[in-house]
Protein backbone atom coordinates (compact mmCIF):
# COMPACT_ATOMS: atom_id res chain seq x y z
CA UNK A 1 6.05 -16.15 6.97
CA UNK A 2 7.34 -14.70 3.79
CA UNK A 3 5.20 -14.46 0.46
CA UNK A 4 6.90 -14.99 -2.23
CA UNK A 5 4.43 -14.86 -5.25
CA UNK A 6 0.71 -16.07 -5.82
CA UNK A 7 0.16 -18.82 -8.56
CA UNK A 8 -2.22 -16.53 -11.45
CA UNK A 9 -0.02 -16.94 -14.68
CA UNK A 10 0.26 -13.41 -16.19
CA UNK A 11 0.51 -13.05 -20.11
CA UNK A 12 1.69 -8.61 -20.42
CA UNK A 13 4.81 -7.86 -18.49
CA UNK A 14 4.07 -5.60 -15.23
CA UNK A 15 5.42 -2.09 -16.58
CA UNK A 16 2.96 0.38 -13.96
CA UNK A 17 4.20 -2.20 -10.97
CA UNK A 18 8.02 -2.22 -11.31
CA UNK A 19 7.06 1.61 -11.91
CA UNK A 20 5.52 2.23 -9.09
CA UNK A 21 7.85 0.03 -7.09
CA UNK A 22 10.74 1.74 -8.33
CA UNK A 23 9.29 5.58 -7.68
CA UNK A 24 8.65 4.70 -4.18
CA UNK A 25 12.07 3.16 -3.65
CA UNK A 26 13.89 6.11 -5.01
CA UNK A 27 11.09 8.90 -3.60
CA UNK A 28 12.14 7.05 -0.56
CA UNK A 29 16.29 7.66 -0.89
CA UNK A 30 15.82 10.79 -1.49
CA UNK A 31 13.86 11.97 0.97
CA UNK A 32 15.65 10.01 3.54
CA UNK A 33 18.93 12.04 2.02
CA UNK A 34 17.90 14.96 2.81
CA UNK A 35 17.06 14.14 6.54
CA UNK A 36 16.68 10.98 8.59
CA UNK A 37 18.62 7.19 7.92
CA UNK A 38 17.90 4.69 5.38
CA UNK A 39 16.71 2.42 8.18
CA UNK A 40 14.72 4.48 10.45
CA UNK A 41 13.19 6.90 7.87
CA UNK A 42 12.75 10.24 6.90
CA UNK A 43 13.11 12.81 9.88
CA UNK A 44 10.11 15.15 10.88
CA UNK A 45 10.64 18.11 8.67
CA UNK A 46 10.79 15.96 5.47
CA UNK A 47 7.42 14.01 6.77
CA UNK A 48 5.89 17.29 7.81
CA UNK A 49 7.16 18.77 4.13
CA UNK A 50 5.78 15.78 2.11
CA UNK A 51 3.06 14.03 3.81
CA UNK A 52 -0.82 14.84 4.05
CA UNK A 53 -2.28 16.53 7.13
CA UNK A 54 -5.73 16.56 7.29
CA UNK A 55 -6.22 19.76 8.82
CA UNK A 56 -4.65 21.11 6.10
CA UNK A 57 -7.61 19.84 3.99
CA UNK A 58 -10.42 21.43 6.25
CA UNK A 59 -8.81 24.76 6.63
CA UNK A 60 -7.85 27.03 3.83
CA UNK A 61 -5.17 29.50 6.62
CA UNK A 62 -2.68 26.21 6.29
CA UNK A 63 0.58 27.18 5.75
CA UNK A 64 3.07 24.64 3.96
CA UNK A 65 6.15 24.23 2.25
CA UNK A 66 4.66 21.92 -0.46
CA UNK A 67 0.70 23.11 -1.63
CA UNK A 68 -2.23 21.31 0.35
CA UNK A 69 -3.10 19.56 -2.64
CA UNK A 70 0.20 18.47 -4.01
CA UNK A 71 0.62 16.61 -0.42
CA UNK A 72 -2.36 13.97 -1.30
CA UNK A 73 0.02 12.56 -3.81
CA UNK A 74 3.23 13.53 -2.22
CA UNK A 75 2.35 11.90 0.98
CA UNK A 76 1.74 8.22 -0.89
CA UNK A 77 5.41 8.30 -1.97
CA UNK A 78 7.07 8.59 1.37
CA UNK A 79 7.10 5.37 3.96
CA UNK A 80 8.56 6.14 7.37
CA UNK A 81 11.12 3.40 7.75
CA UNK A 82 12.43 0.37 5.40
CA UNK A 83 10.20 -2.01 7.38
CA UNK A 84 7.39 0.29 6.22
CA UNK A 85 8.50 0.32 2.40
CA UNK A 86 9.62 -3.08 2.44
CA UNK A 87 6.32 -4.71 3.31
CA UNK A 88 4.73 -2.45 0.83
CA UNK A 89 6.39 -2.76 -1.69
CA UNK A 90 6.95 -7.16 -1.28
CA UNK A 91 2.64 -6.83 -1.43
CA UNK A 92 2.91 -4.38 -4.37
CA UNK A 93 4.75 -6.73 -6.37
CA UNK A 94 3.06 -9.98 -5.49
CA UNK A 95 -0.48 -8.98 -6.08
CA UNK A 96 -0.21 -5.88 -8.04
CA UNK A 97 1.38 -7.18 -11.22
CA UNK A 98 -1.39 -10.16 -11.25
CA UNK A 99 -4.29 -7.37 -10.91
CA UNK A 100 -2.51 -5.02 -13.77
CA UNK A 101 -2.41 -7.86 -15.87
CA UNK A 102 -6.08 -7.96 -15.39
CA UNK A 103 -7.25 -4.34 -15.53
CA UNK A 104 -4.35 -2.99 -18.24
CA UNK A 105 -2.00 -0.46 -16.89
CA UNK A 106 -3.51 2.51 -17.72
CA UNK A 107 -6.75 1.43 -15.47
CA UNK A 108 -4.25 0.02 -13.12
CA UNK A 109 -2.39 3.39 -12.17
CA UNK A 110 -5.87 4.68 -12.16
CA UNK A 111 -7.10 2.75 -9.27
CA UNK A 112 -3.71 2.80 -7.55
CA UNK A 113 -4.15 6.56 -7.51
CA UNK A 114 -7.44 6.98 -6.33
CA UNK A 115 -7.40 4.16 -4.03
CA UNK A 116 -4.41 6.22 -2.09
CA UNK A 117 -6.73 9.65 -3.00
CA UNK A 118 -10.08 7.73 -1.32
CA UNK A 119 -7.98 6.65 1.59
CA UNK A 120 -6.71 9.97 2.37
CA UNK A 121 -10.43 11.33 2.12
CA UNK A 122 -11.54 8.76 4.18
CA UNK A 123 -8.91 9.83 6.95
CA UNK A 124 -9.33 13.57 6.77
CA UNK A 125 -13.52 12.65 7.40
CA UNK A 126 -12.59 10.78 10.40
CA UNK A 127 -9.90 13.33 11.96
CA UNK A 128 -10.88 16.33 10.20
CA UNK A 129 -8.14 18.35 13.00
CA UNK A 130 -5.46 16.43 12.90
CA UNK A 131 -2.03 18.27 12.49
CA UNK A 132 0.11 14.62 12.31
CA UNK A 133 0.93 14.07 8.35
CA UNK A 134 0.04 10.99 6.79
CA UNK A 135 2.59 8.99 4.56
CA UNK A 136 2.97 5.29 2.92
CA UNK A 137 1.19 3.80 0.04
CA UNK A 138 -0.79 1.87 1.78
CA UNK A 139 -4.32 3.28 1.14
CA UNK A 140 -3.19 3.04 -2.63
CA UNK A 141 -2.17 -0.92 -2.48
CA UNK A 142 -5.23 -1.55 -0.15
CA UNK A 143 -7.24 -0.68 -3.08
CA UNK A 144 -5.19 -2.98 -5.22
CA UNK A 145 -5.60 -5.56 -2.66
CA UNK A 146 -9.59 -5.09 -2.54
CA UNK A 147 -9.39 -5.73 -6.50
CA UNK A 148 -7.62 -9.13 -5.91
CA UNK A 149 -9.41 -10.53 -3.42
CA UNK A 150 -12.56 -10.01 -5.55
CA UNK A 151 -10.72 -10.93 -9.19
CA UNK A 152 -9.02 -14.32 -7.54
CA UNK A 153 -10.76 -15.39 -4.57
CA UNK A 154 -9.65 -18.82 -4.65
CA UNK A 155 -5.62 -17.87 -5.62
CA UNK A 156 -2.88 -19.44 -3.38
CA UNK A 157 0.45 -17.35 -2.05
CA UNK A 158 3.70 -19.07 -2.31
CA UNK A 159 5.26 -18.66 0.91
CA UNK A 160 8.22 -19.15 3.26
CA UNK A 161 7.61 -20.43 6.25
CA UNK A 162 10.78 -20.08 8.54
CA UNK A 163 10.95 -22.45 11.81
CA UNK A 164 13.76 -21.55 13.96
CA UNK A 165 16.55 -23.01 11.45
CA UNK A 166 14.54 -24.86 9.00
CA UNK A 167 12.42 -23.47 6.53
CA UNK A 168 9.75 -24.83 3.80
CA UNK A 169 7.69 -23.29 0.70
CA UNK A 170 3.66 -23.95 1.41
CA UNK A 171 1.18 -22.69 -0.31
CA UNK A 172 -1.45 -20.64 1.38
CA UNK A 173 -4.97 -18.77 0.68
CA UNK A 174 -4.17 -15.20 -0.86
CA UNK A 175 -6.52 -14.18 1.53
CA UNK A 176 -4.65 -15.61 4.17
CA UNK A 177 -1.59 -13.01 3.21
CA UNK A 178 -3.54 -9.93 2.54
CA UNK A 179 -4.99 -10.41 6.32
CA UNK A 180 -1.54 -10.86 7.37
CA UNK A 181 -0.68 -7.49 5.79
CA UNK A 182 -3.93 -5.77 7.15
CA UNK A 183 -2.78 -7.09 10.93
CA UNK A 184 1.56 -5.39 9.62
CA UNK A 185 -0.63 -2.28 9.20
CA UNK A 186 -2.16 -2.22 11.81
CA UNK A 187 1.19 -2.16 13.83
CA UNK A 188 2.55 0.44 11.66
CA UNK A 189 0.03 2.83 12.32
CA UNK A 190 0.35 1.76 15.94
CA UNK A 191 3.96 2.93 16.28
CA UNK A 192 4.00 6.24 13.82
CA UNK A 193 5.30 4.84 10.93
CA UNK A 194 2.10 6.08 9.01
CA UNK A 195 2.03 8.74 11.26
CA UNK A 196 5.20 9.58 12.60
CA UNK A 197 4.73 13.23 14.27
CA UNK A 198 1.44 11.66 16.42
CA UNK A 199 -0.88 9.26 16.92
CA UNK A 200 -3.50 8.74 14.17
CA UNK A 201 -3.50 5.00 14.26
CA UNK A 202 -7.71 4.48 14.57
CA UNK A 203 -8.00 7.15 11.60
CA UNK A 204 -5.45 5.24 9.45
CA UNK A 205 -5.92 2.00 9.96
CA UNK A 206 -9.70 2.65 8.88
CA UNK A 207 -8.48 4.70 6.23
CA UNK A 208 -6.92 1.92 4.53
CA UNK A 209 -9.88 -0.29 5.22
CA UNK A 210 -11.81 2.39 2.81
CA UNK A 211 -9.20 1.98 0.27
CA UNK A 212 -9.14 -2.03 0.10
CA UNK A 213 -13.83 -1.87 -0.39
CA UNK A 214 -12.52 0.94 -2.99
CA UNK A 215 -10.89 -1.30 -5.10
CA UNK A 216 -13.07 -4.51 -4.25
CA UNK A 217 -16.40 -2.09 -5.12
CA UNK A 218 -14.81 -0.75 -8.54
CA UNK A 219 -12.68 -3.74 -9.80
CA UNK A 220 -15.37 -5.71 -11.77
CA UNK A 221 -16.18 -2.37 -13.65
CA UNK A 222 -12.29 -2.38 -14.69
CA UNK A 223 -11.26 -6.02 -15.18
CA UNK A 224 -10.88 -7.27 -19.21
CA UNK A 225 -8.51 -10.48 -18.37
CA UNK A 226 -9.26 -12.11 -15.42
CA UNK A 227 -7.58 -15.57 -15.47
CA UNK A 228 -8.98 -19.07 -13.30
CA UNK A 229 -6.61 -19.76 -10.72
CA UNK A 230 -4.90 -23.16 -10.98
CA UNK A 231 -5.83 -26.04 -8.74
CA UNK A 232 -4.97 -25.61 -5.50
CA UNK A 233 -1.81 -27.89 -4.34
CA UNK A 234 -1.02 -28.01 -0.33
CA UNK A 235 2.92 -27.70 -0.46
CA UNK A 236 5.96 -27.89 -2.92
């Protein structure tokens, strides 16, 4: 299955989305430039340069090429393998232009920001010790998610549906997608690619949990032009 868009007509035109889309994208060139492959990701020094290691947080002796602090924003930049940024971004852009349209984009980078910030938190309270660096964006898009799911409960996904050689456009409950990308998460942080240098799945995976009730908690205080979704249709 392959979302495609959701079906909430937006009236302003998603500046802070293709923004944020296009920053990671580049953030992501770069960094794989200077070490790694386009397809597999950023080597170790670059992830152990950029992204956020908790440890770093809870003891003030941490060493690093790039300040402690800078790293909490650093670290939501860098995605450890196309798969990783793909899936991002493809949820990014589906659900993130509806909810800017909804908040305004000043409010919107706000809670993009500090949903990634709250995540991160979140992790270095569970694994206060942990030397493997964090990366991705996902804490930050959880958060967005968390705002949809409470703004448009009812929306539908447009989505590919690919059997063997055939394929066909359905349209299914948002909520049906954003648990699709919760279980893709999952198996990121399973394998490394949220934590490539070691094996902080349980503490990720629950970090972006913390992000997604950040945005659903703090979304109503934020929204100014939240739209009905249309009537729900079963296919195309």
């Amino acid at each position: 299955m392959l979302p495609v868009k959701d079906n909430i007509l937006n009236a302003r035109f998603p500046f802070v989305t293709i923004a944020l889309i296009v920053t990671n994208v580049v953030v992501y060139v770069l960094v794989t430039g200077h070490g790694g492959s386009l397809i597999s990701g950023p080597d170790t020094h670059e992830v152990l340069r950029y992204g956020a290691i908790p440890h770093a947080f809870t003891n003030s002796g941490h060493d690093g090429a790039v300040p402690t602090w800078q790293t909490a924003f650093t670290a939501m930049f860098v995605h450890g393998s196309v798969l990783h940024l793909g899936v991002n971004m493809l949820f990014l852009w589906i659900f993130g232009n509806t909810v800017e349209d909804a908040i305004g984009p000043v409010r919107f980078f706000g809670l993009y920001i500090l949903g990634g910030l709250v995540a991160l938190a979140l992790h270095v309270v569970l694994a206060p010790g942990s030397l493997s660096p964090t990366i991705g964006a996902t804490g930050a898009i959880a958060a967005v998610l968390g705002g949809y799911v409470v703004l448009y409960p009812r929306a539908r996904t447009l989505t590919l549906v690919f059997i063997i050689l055939f394929f066909t456009v359905i349209e299914l409950p948002a909520s049906v997608m954003l648990g699709l990308w919760f279980v893709v998460q999952a198996l990121f942080a399973a394998v490394g690619l949220t934590n490539p240098t070691g094996t902080g799945a349980p503490a990720a995976y629950l970090s972006q949990l913390g992000g997604f009730i950040f945005g659903a908690l703090t979304i109503r205080l934020l929204a100014t032009r939240r739209k009905q979704a249309p009537p729900v249709r079963s296919a195309l």
